[in-house]
C-alpha atoms as a PDB file:
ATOM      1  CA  UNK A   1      -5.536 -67.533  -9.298  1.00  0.00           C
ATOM      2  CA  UNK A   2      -9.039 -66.321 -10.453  1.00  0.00           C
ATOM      3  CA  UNK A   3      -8.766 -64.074 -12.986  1.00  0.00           C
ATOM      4  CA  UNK A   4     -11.720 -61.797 -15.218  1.00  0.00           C
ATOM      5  CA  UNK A   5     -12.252 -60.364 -18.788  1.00  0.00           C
ATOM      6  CA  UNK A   6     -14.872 -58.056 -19.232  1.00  0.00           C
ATOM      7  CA  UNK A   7     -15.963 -57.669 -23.086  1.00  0.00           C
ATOM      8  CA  UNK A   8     -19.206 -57.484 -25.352  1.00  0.00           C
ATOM      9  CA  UNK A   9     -19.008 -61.421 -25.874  1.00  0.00           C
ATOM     10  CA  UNK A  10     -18.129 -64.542 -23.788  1.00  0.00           C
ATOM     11  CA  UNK A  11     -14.430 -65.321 -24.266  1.00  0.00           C
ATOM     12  CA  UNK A  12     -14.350 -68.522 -23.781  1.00  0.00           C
ATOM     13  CA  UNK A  13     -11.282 -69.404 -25.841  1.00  0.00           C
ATOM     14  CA  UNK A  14      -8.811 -66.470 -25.013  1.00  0.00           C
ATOM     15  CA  UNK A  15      -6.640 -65.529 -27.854  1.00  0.00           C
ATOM     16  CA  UNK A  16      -3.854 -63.041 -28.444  1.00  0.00           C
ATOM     17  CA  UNK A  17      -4.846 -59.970 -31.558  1.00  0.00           C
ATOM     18  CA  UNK A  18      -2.263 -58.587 -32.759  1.00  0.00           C
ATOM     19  CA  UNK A  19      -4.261 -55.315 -33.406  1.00  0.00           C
ATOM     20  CA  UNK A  20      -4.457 -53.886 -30.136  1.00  0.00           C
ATOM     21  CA  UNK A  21      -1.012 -52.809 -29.948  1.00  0.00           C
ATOM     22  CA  UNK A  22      -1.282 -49.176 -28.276  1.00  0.00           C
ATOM     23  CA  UNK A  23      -2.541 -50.534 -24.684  1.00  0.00           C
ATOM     24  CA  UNK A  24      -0.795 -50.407 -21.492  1.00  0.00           C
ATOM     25  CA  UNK A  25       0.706 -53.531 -22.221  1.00  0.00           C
ATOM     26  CA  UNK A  26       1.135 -53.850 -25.633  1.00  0.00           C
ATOM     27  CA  UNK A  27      -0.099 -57.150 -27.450  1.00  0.00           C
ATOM     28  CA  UNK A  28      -1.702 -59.668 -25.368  1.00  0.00           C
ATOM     29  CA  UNK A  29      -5.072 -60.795 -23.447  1.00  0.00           C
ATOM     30  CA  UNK A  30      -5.967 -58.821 -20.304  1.00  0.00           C
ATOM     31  CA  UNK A  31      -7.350 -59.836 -17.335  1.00  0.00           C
ATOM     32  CA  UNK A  32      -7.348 -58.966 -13.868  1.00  0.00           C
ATOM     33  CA  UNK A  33      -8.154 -60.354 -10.546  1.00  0.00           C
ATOM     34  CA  UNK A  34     -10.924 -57.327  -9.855  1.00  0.00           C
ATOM     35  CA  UNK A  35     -14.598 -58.489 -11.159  1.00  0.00           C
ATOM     36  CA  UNK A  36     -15.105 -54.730 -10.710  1.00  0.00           C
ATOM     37  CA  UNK A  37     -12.605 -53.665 -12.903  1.00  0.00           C
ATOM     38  CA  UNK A  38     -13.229 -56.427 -15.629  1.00  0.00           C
ATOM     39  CA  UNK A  39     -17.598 -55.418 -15.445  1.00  0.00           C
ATOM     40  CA  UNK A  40     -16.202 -51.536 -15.962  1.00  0.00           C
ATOM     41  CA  UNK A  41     -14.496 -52.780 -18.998  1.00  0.00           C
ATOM     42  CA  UNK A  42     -17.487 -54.734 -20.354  1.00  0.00           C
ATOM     43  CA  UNK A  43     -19.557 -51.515 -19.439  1.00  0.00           C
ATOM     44  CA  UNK A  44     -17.192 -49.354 -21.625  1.00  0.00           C
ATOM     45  CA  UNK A  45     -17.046 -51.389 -24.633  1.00  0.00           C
ATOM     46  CA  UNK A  46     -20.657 -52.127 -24.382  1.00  0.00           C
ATOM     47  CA  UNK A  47     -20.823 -48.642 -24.381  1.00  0.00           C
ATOM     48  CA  UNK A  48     -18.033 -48.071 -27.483  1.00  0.00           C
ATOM     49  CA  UNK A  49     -20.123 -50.932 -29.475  1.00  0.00           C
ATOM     50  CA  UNK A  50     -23.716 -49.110 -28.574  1.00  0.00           C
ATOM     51  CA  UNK A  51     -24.406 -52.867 -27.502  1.00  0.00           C
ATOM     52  CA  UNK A  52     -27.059 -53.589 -24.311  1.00  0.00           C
ATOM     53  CA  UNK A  53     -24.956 -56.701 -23.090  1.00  0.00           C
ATOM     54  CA  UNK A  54     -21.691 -57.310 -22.222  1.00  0.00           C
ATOM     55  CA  UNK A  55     -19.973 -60.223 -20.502  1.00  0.00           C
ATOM     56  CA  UNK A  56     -17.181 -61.041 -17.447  1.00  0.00           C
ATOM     57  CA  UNK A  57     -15.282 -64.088 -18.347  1.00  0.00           C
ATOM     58  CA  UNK A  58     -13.693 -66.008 -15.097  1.00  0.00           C
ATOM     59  CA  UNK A  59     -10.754 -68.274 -15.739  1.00  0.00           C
ATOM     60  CA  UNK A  60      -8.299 -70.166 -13.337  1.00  0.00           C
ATOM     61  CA  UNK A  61      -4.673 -69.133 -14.079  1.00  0.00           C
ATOM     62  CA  UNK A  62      -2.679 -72.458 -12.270  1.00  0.00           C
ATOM     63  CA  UNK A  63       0.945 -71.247 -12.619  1.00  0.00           C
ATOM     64  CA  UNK A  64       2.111 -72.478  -8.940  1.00  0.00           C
ATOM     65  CA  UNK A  65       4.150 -75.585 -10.008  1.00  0.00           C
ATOM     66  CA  UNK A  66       5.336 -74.032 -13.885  1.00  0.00           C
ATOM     67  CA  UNK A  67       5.523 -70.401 -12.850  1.00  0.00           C
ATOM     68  CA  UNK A  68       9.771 -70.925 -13.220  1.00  0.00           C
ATOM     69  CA  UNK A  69       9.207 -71.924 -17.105  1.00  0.00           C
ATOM     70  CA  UNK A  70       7.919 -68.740 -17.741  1.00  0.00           C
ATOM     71  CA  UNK A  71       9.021 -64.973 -18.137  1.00  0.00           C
ATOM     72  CA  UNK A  72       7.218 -62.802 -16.122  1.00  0.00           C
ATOM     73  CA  UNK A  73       7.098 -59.428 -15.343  1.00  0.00           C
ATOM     74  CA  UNK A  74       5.577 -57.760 -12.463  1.00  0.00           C
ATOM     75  CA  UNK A  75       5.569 -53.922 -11.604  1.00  0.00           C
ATOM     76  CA  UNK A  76       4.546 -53.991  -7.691  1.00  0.00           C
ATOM     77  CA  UNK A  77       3.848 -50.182  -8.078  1.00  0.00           C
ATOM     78  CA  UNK A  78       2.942 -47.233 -10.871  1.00  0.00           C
ATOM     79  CA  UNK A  79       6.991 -46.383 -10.478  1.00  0.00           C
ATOM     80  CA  UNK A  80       8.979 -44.786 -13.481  1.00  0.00           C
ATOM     81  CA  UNK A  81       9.514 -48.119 -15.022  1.00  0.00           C
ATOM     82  CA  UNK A  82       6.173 -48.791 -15.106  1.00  0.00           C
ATOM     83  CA  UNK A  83       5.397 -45.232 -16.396  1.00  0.00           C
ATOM     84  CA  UNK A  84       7.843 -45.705 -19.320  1.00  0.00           C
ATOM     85  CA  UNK A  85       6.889 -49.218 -19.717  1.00  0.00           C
ATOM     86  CA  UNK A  86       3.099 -47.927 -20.033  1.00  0.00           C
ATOM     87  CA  UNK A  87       4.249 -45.017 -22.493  1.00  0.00           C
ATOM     88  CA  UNK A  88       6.437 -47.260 -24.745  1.00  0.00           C
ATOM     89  CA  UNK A  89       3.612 -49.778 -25.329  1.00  0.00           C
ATOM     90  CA  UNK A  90       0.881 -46.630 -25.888  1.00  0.00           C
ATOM     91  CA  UNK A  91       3.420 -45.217 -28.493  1.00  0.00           C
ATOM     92  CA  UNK A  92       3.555 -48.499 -30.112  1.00  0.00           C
ATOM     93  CA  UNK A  93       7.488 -48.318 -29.166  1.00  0.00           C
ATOM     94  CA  UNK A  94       7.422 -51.821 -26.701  1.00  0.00           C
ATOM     95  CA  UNK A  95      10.791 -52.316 -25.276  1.00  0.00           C
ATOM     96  CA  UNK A  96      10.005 -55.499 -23.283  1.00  0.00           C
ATOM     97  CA  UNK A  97       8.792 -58.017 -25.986  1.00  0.00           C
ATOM     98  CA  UNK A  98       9.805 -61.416 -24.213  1.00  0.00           C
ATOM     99  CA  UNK A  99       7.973 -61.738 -21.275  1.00  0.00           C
ATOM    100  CA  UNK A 100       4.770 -64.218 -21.620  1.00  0.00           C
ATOM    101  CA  UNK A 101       2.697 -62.194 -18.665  1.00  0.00           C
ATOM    102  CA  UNK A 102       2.836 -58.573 -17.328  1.00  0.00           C
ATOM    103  CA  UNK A 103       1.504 -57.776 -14.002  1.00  0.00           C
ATOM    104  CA  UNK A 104       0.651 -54.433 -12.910  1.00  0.00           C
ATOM    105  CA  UNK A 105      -1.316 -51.213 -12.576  1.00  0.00           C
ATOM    106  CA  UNK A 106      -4.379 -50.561 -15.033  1.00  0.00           C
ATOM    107  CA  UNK A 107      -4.042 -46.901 -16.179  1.00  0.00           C
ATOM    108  CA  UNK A 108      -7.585 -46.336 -16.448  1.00  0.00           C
ATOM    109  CA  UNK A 109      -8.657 -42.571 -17.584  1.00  0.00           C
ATOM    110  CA  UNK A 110      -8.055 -40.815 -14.691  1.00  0.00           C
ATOM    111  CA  UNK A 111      -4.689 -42.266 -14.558  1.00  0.00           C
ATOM    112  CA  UNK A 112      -4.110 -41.327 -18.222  1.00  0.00           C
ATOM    113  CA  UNK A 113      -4.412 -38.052 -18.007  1.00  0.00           C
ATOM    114  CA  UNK A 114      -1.442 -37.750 -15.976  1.00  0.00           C
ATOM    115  CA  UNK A 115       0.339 -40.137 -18.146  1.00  0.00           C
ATOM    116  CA  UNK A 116      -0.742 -37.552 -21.388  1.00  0.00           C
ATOM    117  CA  UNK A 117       0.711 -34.638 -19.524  1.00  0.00           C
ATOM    118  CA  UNK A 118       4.361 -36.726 -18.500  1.00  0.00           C
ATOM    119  CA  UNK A 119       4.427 -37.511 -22.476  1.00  0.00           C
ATOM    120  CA  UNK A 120       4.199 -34.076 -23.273  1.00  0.00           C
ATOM    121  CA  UNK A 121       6.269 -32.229 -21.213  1.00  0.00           C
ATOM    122  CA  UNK A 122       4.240 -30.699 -18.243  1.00  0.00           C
ATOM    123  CA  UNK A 123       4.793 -32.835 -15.727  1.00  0.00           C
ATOM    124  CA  UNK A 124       7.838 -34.861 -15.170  1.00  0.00           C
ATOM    125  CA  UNK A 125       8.665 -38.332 -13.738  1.00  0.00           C
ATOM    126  CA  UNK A 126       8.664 -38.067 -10.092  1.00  0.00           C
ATOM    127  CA  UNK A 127       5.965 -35.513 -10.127  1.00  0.00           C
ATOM    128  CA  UNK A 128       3.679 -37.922 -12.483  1.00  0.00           C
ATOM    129  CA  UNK A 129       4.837 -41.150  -9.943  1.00  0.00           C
ATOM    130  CA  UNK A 130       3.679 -38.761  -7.258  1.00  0.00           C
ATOM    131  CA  UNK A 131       0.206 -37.940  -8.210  1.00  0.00           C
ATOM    132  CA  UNK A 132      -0.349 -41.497  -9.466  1.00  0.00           C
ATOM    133  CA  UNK A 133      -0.173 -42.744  -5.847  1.00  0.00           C
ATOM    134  CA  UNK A 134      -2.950 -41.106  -4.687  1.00  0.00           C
ATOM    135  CA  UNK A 135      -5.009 -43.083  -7.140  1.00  0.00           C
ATOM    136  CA  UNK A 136      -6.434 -46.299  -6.263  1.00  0.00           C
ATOM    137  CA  UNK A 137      -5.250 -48.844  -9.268  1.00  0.00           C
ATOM    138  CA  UNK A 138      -6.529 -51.825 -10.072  1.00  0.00           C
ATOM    139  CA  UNK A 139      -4.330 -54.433 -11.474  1.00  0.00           C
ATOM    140  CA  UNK A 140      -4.026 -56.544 -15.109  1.00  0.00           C
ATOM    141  CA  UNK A 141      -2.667 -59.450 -16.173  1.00  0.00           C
ATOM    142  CA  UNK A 142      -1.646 -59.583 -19.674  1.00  0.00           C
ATOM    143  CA  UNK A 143      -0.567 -62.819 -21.441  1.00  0.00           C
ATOM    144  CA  UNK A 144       1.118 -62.364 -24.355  1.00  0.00           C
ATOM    145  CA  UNK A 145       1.908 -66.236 -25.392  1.00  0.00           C
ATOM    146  CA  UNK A 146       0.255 -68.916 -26.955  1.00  0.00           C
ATOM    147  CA  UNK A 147       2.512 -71.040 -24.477  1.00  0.00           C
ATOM    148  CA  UNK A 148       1.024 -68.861 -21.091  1.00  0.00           C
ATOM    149  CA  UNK A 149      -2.966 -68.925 -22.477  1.00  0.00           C
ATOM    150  CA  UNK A 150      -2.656 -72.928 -22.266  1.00  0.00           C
ATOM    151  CA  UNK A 151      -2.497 -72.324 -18.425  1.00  0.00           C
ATOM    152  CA  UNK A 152      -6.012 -70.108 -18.608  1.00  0.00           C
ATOM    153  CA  UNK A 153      -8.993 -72.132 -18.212  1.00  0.00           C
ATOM    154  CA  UNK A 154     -12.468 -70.864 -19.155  1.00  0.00           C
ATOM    155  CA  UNK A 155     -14.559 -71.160 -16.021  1.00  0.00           C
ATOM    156  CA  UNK A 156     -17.660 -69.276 -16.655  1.00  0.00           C
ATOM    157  CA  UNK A 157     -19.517 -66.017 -17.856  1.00  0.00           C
ATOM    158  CA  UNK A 158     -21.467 -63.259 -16.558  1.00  0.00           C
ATOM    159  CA  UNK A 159     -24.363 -61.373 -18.324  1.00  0.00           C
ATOM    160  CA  UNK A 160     -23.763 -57.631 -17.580  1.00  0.00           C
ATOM    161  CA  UNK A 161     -26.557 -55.707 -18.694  1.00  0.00           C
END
Protein backbone atom coordinates (compact mmCIF):
# COMPACT_ATOMS: atom_id res chain seq x y z
CA UNK A 1 0.00 0.00 0.00
CA UNK A 2 1.44 3.43 -1.11
CA UNK A 3 0.78 5.82 1.21
CA UNK A 4 1.64 10.08 1.35
CA UNK A 5 2.46 12.84 3.97
CA UNK A 6 2.32 16.18 2.89
CA UNK A 7 4.32 18.68 5.33
CA UNK A 8 6.87 21.71 5.19
CA UNK A 9 9.88 19.13 5.49
CA UNK A 10 10.78 15.62 4.16
CA UNK A 11 9.65 13.03 6.72
CA UNK A 12 11.73 10.61 6.18
CA UNK A 13 11.71 8.98 9.61
CA UNK A 14 7.92 9.13 10.62
CA UNK A 15 7.38 9.60 14.24
CA UNK A 16 4.39 9.83 16.54
CA UNK A 17 4.05 13.79 18.62
CA UNK A 18 2.24 13.64 21.21
CA UNK A 19 1.17 17.35 20.73
CA UNK A 20 -1.24 17.11 18.10
CA UNK A 21 -3.89 15.66 20.08
CA UNK A 22 -7.15 17.61 18.81
CA UNK A 23 -7.11 15.99 15.11
CA UNK A 24 -9.53 13.71 13.62
CA UNK A 25 -7.69 10.97 14.92
CA UNK A 26 -6.16 11.88 17.87
CA UNK A 27 -2.30 11.14 18.37
CA UNK A 28 -0.56 9.55 15.59
CA UNK A 29 1.15 10.06 11.97
CA UNK A 30 -1.24 10.67 9.05
CA UNK A 31 -1.11 9.61 5.79
CA UNK A 32 -3.29 8.79 3.08
CA UNK A 33 -3.34 6.98 -0.14
CA UNK A 34 -4.43 10.45 -2.16
CA UNK A 35 -1.11 12.43 -3.41
CA UNK A 36 -3.79 15.11 -3.83
CA UNK A 37 -4.88 15.20 -0.52
CA UNK A 38 -1.33 14.82 1.11
CA UNK A 39 0.11 18.10 -1.60
CA UNK A 40 -3.22 20.09 -0.11
CA UNK A 41 -1.83 19.44 3.26
CA UNK A 42 1.74 20.49 2.42
CA UNK A 43 0.05 23.57 0.64
CA UNK A 44 -1.78 24.49 3.94
CA UNK A 45 0.98 24.24 6.30
CA UNK A 46 3.27 25.84 3.88
CA UNK A 47 0.81 28.31 4.00
CA UNK A 48 0.33 28.26 8.18
CA UNK A 49 4.39 28.40 8.33
CA UNK A 50 4.51 31.47 5.57
CA UNK A 51 7.14 28.90 4.07
CA UNK A 52 7.61 28.73 -0.11
CA UNK A 53 8.26 24.83 -0.02
CA UNK A 54 6.63 22.07 1.22
CA UNK A 55 7.11 18.34 0.70
CA UNK A 56 4.90 14.84 -0.11
CA UNK A 57 6.55 11.98 1.56
CA UNK A 58 5.68 8.38 -0.19
CA UNK A 59 6.11 5.31 1.95
CA UNK A 60 5.15 1.54 1.39
CA UNK A 61 2.86 0.34 4.23
CA UNK A 62 3.45 -3.88 3.78
CA UNK A 63 0.85 -5.12 6.31
CA UNK A 64 -0.49 -8.17 4.01
CA UNK A 65 1.21 -11.09 5.89
CA UNK A 66 1.19 -9.18 9.79
CA UNK A 67 -2.03 -7.25 9.30
CA UNK A 68 -3.67 -10.05 12.12
CA UNK A 69 -0.91 -8.80 14.81
CA UNK A 70 -2.29 -5.59 14.74
CA UNK A 71 -5.44 -3.54 15.95
CA UNK A 72 -7.00 -1.79 13.40
CA UNK A 73 -9.75 0.26 12.91
CA UNK A 74 -11.47 1.15 9.81
CA UNK A 75 -14.65 3.41 9.36
CA UNK A 76 -15.82 2.39 5.62
CA UNK A 77 -18.07 5.57 5.74
CA UNK A 78 -18.52 9.26 7.61
CA UNK A 79 -21.40 7.21 9.78
CA UNK A 80 -22.26 8.30 13.47
CA UNK A 81 -19.41 6.34 14.81
CA UNK A 82 -17.15 7.96 12.83
CA UNK A 83 -18.78 11.37 13.61
CA UNK A 84 -18.39 10.75 17.38
CA UNK A 85 -15.15 9.11 16.90
CA UNK A 86 -14.00 12.43 14.96
CA UNK A 87 -15.63 14.71 17.79
CA UNK A 88 -14.11 12.76 20.76
CA UNK A 89 -10.55 13.01 19.37
CA UNK A 90 -11.19 17.05 18.37
CA UNK A 91 -12.37 17.52 22.06
CA UNK A 92 -9.32 15.87 23.23
CA UNK A 93 -11.91 13.21 24.85
CA UNK A 94 -10.41 9.86 22.63
CA UNK A 95 -12.42 6.89 23.49
CA UNK A 96 -10.58 4.39 21.23
CA UNK A 97 -6.91 4.52 22.50
CA UNK A 98 -5.73 0.88 21.48
CA UNK A 99 -5.86 0.58 18.02
CA UNK A 100 -2.24 0.99 16.22
CA UNK A 101 -3.97 2.42 12.74
CA UNK A 102 -7.29 4.25 11.99
CA UNK A 103 -8.67 4.25 8.58
CA UNK A 104 -11.16 6.60 7.41
CA UNK A 105 -12.65 9.85 6.16
CA UNK A 106 -10.45 13.16 6.31
CA UNK A 107 -12.79 15.91 7.66
CA UNK A 108 -11.25 18.57 5.78
CA UNK A 109 -12.94 22.24 6.27
CA UNK A 110 -15.83 21.89 4.44
CA UNK A 111 -16.56 18.79 6.26
CA UNK A 112 -15.91 20.57 9.59
CA UNK A 113 -18.25 22.89 9.44
CA UNK A 114 -20.91 20.46 9.62
CA UNK A 115 -19.11 18.63 12.28
CA UNK A 116 -19.00 22.37 14.37
CA UNK A 117 -22.71 22.71 13.94
CA UNK A 118 -23.53 18.64 15.19
CA UNK A 119 -21.21 19.69 18.35
CA UNK A 120 -23.25 22.49 19.06
CA UNK A 121 -26.59 21.64 18.78
CA UNK A 122 -27.98 22.71 15.28
CA UNK A 123 -27.83 19.89 13.48
CA UNK A 124 -28.17 16.43 14.74
CA UNK A 125 -26.70 12.98 13.88
CA UNK A 126 -28.52 11.68 10.99
CA UNK A 127 -28.98 15.07 9.56
CA UNK A 128 -24.98 15.79 9.91
CA UNK A 129 -24.36 11.86 8.38
CA UNK A 130 -26.70 13.09 5.70
CA UNK A 131 -25.09 16.16 4.42
CA UNK A 132 -21.64 14.59 4.86
CA UNK A 133 -22.43 12.16 2.01
CA UNK A 134 -22.71 14.50 -0.48
CA UNK A 135 -19.11 15.41 0.11
CA UNK A 136 -16.42 13.74 -1.64
CA UNK A 137 -13.83 12.51 1.30
CA UNK A 138 -10.63 11.59 0.99
CA UNK A 139 -9.23 9.05 3.27
CA UNK A 140 -6.22 8.91 6.22
CA UNK A 141 -4.32 6.54 7.70
CA UNK A 142 -3.19 7.26 11.10
CA UNK A 143 -0.59 5.12 12.95
CA UNK A 144 -0.50 5.59 16.32
CA UNK A 145 2.39 2.90 17.38
CA UNK A 146 5.90 2.72 17.46
CA UNK A 147 5.18 -1.11 16.71
CA UNK A 148 2.85 -0.10 13.26
CA UNK A 149 5.57 2.86 11.96
CA UNK A 150 8.24 -0.14 11.73
CA UNK A 151 6.01 -1.39 8.80
CA UNK A 152 6.28 2.34 6.97
CA UNK A 153 9.12 2.62 4.74
CA UNK A 154 10.41 5.98 3.48
CA UNK A 155 10.31 5.78 -0.29
CA UNK A 156 10.81 9.21 -1.54
CA UNK A 157 9.93 13.05 -1.49
CA UNK A 158 8.34 15.58 -3.53
CA UNK A 159 9.24 19.35 -3.75
CA UNK A 160 5.86 21.22 -3.75
CA UNK A 161 6.39 24.69 -4.42
Amino acid sequence: MILYHGSTVCVDKPEIRQGEVYLDFGVGFYTTTSYEQAERWARIKMRRNNVDVGYVSVYNLNLETDESHFNIKRFDSADEDWLNFVVNNRKGESLDNCADLHIGPVADDNVYQSIRLFETGAYDAEYTIKRLKTEVLHDQWVLHTERILEYLVFVEAKEIR
